[in-house]
PDB file of N, CA and C in Angstrom:
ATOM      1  N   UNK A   1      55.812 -13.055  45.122  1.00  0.00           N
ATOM      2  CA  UNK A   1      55.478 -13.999  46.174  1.00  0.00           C
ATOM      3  C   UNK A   1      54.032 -14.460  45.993  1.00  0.00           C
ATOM      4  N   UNK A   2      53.761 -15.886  46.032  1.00  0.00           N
ATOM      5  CA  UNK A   2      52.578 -15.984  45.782  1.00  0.00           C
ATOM      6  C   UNK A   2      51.317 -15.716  47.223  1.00  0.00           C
ATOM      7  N   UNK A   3      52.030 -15.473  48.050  1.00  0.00           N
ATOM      8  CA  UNK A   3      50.927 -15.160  49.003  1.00  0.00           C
ATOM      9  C   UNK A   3      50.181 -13.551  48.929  1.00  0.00           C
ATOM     10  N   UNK A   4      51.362 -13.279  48.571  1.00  0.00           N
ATOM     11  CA  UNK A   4      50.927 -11.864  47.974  1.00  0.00           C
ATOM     12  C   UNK A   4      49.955 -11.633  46.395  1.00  0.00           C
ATOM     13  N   UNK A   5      50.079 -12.323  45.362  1.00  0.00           N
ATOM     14  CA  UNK A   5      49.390 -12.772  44.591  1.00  0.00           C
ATOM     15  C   UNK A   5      47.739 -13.217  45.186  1.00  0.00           C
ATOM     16  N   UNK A   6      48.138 -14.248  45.909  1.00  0.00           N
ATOM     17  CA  UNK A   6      46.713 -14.567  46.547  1.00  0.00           C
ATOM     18  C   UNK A   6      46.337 -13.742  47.287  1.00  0.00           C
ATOM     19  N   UNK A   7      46.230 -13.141  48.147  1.00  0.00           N
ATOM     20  CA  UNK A   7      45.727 -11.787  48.553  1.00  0.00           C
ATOM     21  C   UNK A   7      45.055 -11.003  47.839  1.00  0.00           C
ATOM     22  N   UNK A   8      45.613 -10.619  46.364  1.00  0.00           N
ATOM     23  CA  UNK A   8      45.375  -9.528  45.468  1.00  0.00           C
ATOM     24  C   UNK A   8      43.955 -10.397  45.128  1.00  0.00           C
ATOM     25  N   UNK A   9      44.111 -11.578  44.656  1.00  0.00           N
ATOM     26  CA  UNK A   9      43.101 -12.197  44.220  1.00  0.00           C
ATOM     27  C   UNK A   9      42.024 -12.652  44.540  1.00  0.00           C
ATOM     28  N   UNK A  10      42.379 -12.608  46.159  1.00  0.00           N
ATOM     29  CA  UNK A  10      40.793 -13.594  46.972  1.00  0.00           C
ATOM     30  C   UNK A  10      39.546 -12.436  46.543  1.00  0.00           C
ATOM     31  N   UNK A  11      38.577 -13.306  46.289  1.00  0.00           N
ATOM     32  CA  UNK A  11      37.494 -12.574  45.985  1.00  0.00           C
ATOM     33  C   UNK A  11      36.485 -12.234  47.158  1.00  0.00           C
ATOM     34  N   UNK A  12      36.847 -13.125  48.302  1.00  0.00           N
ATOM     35  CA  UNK A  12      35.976 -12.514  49.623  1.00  0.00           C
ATOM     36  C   UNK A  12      36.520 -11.154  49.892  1.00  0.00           C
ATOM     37  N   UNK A  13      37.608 -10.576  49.292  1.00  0.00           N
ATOM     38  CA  UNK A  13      38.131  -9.049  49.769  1.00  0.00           C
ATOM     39  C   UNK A  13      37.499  -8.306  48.755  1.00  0.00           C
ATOM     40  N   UNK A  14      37.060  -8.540  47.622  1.00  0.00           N
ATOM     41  CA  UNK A  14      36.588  -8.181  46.438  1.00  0.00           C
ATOM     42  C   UNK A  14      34.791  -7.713  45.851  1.00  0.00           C
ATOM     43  N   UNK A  15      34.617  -8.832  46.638  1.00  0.00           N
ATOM     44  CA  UNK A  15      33.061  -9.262  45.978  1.00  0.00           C
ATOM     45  C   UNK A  15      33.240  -9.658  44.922  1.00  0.00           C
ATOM     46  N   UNK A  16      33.495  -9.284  44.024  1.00  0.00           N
ATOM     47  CA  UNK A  16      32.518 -10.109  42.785  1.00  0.00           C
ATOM     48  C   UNK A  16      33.573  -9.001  41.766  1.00  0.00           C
ATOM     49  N   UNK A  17      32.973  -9.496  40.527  1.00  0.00           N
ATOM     50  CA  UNK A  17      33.379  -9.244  38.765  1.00  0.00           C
ATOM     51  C   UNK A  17      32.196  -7.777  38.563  1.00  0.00           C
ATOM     52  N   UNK A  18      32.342  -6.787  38.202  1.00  0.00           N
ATOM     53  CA  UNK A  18      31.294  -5.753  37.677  1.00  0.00           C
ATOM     54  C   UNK A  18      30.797  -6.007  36.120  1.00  0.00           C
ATOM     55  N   UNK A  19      29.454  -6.149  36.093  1.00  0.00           N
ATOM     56  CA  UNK A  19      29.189  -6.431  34.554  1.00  0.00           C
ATOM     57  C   UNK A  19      28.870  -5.167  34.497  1.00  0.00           C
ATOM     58  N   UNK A  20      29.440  -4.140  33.265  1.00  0.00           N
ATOM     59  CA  UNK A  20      29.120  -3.327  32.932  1.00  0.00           C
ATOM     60  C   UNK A  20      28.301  -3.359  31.001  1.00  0.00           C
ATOM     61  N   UNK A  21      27.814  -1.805  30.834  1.00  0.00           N
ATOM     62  CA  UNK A  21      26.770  -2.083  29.611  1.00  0.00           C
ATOM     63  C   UNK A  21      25.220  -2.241  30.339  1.00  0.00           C
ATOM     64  N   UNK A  22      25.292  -2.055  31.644  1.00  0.00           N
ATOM     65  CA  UNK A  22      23.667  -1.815  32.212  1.00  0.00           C
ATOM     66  C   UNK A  22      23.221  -0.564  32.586  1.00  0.00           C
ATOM     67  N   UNK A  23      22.467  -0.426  32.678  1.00  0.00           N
ATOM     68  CA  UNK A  23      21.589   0.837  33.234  1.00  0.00           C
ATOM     69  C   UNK A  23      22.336   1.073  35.110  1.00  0.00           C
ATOM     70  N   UNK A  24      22.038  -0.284  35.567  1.00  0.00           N
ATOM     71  CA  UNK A  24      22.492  -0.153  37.455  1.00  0.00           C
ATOM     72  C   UNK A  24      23.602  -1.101  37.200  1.00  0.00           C
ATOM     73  N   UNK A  25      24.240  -0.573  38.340  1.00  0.00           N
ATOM     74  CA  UNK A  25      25.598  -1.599  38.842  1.00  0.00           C
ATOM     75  C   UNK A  25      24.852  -3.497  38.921  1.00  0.00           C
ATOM     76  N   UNK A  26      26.077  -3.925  38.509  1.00  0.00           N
ATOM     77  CA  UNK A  26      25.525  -5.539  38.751  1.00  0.00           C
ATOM     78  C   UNK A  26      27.163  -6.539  39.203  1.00  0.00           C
ATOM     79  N   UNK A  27      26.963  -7.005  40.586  1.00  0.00           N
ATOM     80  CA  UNK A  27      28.401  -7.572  40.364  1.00  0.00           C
ATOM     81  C   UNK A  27      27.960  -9.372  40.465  1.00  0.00           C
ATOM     82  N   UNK A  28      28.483  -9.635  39.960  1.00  0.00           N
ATOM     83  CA  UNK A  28      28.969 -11.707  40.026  1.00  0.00           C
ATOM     84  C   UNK A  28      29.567 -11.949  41.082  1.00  0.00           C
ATOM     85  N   UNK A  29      28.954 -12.243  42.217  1.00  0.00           N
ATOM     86  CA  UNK A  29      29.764 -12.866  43.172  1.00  0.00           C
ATOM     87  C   UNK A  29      30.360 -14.235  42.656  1.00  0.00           C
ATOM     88  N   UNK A  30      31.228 -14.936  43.139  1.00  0.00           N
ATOM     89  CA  UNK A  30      31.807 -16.459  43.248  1.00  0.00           C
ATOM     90  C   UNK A  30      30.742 -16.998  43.462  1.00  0.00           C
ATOM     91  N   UNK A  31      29.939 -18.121  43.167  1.00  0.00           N
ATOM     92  CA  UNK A  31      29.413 -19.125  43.483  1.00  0.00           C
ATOM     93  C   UNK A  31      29.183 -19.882  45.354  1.00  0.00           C
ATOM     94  N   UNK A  32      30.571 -19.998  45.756  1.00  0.00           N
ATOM     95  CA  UNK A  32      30.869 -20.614  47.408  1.00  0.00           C
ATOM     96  C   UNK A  32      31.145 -19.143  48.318  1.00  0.00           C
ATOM     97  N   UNK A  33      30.746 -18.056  47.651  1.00  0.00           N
ATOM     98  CA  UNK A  33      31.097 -16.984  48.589  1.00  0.00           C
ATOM     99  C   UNK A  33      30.644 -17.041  49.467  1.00  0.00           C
ATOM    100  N   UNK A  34      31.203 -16.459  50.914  1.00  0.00           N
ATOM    101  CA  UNK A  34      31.208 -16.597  51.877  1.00  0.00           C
ATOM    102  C   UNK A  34      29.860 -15.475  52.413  1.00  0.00           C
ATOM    103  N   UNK A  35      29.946 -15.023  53.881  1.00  0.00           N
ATOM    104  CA  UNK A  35      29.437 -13.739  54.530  1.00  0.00           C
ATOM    105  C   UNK A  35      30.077 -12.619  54.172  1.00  0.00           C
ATOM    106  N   UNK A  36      31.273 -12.463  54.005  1.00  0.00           N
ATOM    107  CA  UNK A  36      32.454 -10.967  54.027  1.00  0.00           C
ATOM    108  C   UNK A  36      32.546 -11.305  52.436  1.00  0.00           C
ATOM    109  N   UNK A  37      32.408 -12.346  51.504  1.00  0.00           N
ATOM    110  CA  UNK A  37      32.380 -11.954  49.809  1.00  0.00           C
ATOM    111  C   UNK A  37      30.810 -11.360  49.750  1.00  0.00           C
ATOM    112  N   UNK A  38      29.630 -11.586  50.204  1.00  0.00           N
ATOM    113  CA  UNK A  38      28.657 -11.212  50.190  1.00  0.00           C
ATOM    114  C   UNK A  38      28.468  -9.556  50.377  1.00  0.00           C
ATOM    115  N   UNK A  39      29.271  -9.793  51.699  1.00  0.00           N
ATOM    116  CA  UNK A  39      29.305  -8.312  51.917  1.00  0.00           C
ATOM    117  C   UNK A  39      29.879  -7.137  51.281  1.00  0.00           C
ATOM    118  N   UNK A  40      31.540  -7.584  50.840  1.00  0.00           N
ATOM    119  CA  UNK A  40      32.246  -7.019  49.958  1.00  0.00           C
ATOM    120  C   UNK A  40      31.312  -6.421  48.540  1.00  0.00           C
ATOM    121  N   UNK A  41      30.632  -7.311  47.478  1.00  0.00           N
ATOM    122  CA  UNK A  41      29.554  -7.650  46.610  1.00  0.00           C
ATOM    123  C   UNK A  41      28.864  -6.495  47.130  1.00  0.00           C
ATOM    124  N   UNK A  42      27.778  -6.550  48.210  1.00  0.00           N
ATOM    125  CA  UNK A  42      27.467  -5.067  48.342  1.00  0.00           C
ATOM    126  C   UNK A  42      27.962  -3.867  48.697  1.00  0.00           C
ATOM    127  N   UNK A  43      29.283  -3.899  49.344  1.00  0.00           N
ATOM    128  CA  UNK A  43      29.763  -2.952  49.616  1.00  0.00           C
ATOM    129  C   UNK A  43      30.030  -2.153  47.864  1.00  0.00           C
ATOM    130  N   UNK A  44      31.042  -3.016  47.114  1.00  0.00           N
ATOM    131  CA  UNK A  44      31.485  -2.751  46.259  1.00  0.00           C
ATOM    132  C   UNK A  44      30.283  -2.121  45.306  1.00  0.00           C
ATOM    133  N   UNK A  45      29.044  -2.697  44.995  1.00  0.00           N
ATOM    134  CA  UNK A  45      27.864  -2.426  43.948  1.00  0.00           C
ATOM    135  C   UNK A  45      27.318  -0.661  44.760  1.00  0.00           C
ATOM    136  N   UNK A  46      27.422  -0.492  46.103  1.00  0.00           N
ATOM    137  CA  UNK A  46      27.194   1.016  46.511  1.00  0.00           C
ATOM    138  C   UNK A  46      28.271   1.811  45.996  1.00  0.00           C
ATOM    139  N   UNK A  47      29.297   1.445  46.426  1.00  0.00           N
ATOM    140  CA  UNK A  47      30.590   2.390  45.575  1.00  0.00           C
ATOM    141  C   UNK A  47      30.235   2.362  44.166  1.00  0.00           C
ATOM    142  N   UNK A  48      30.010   1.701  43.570  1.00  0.00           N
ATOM    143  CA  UNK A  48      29.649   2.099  41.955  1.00  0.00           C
ATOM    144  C   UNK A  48      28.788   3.303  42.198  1.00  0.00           C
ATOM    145  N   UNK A  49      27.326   2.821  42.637  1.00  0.00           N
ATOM    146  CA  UNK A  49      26.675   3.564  42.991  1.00  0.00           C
ATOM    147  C   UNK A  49      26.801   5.427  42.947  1.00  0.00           C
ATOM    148  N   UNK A  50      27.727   5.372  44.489  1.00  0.00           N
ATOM    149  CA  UNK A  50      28.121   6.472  44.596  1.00  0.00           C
ATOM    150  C   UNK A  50      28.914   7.158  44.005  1.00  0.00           C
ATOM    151  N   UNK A  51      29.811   6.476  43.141  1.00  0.00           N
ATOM    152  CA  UNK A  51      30.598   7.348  42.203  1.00  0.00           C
ATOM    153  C   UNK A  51      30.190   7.434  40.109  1.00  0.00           C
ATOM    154  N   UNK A  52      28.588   6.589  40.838  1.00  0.00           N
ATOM    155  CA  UNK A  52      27.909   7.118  39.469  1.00  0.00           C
ATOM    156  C   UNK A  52      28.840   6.037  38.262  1.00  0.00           C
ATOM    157  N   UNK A  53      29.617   5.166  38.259  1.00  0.00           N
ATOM    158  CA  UNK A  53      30.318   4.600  37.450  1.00  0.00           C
ATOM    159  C   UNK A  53      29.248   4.242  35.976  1.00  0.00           C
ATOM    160  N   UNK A  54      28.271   3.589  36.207  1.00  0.00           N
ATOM    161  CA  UNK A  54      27.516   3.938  34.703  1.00  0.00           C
ATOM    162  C   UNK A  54      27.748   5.032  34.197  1.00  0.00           C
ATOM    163  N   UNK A  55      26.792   5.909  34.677  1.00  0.00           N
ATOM    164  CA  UNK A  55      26.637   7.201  34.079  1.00  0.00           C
ATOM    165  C   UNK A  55      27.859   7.599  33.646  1.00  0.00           C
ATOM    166  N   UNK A  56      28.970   7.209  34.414  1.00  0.00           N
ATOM    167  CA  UNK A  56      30.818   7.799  33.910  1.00  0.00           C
ATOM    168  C   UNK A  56      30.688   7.202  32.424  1.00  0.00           C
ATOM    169  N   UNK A  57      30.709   5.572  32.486  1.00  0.00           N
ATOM    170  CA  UNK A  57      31.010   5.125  31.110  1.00  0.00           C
ATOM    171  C   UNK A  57      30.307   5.305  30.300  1.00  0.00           C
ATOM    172  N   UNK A  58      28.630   5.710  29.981  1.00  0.00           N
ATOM    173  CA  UNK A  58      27.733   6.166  29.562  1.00  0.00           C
ATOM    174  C   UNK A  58      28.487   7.322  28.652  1.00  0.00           C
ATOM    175  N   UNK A  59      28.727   8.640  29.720  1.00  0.00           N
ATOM    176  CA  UNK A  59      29.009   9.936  28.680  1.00  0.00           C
ATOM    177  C   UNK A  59      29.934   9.562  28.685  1.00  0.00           C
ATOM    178  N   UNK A  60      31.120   9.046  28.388  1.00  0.00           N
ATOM    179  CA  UNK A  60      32.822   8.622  28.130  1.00  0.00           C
ATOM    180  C   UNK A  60      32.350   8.291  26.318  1.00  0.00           C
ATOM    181  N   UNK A  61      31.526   6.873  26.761  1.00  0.00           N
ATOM    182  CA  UNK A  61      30.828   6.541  25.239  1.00  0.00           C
ATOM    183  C   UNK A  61      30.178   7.176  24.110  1.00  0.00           C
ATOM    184  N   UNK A  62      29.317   8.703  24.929  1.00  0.00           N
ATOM    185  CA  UNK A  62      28.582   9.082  24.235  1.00  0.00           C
ATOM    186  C   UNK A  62      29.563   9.884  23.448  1.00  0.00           C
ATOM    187  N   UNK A  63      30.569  10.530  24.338  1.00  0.00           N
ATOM    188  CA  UNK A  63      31.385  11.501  23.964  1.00  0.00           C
ATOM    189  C   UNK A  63      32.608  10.803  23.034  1.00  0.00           C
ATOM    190  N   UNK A  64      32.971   9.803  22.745  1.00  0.00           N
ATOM    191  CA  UNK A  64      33.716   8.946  21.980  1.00  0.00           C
ATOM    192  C   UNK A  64      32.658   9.077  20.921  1.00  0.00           C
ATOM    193  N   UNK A  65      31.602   8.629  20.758  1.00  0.00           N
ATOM    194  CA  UNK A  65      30.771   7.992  19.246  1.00  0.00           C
ATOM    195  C   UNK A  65      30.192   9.247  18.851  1.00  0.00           C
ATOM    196  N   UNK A  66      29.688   9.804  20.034  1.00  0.00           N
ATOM    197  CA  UNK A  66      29.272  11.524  19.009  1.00  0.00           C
ATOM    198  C   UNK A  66      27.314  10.470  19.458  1.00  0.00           C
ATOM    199  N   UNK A  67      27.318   9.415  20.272  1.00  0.00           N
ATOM    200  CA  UNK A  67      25.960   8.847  20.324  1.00  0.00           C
ATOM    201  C   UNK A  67      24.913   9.632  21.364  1.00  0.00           C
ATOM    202  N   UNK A  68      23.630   9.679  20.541  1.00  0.00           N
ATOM    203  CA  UNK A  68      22.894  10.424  21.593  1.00  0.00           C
ATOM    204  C   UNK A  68      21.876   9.731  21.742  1.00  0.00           C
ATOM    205  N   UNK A  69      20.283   9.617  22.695  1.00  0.00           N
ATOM    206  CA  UNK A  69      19.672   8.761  23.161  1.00  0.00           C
ATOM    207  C   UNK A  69      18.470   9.521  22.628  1.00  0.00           C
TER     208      UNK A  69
END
């Protein structure tokens, strides 16, 4: 159903795209985002935050390549 599709997709429920490969969380909001995509955007960049998601893909990587710093 496409309303259901659109749902999955609106990005005001979302915030934004995560660029990962940085040191800190970074998300891309939409361009016309709203107040609640804004908010989402930060909500979402603290949850990285708090569940450390760099640092996850960091040692995932290190531990794949054998790479050390």
């Amino acid at each position: 159903d496409l309303a259901v599709l659109k749902n999955k997709m609106d990005y005001t429920e979302y915030g934004g795209a995560g660029l990962f490969g940085l040191k800190a969380p970074v998300i891309k909001a939409h361009g016309s985002s709203d107040a609640n995509a804004v908010f989402n955007s930060i909500r979402q960049a603290r949850e990285m935050v708090e569940k450390d998601v760099s640092g996850t893909i960091k040692t995932a990587i290190e531990k794949r390549e054998g790479v050390k710093n």
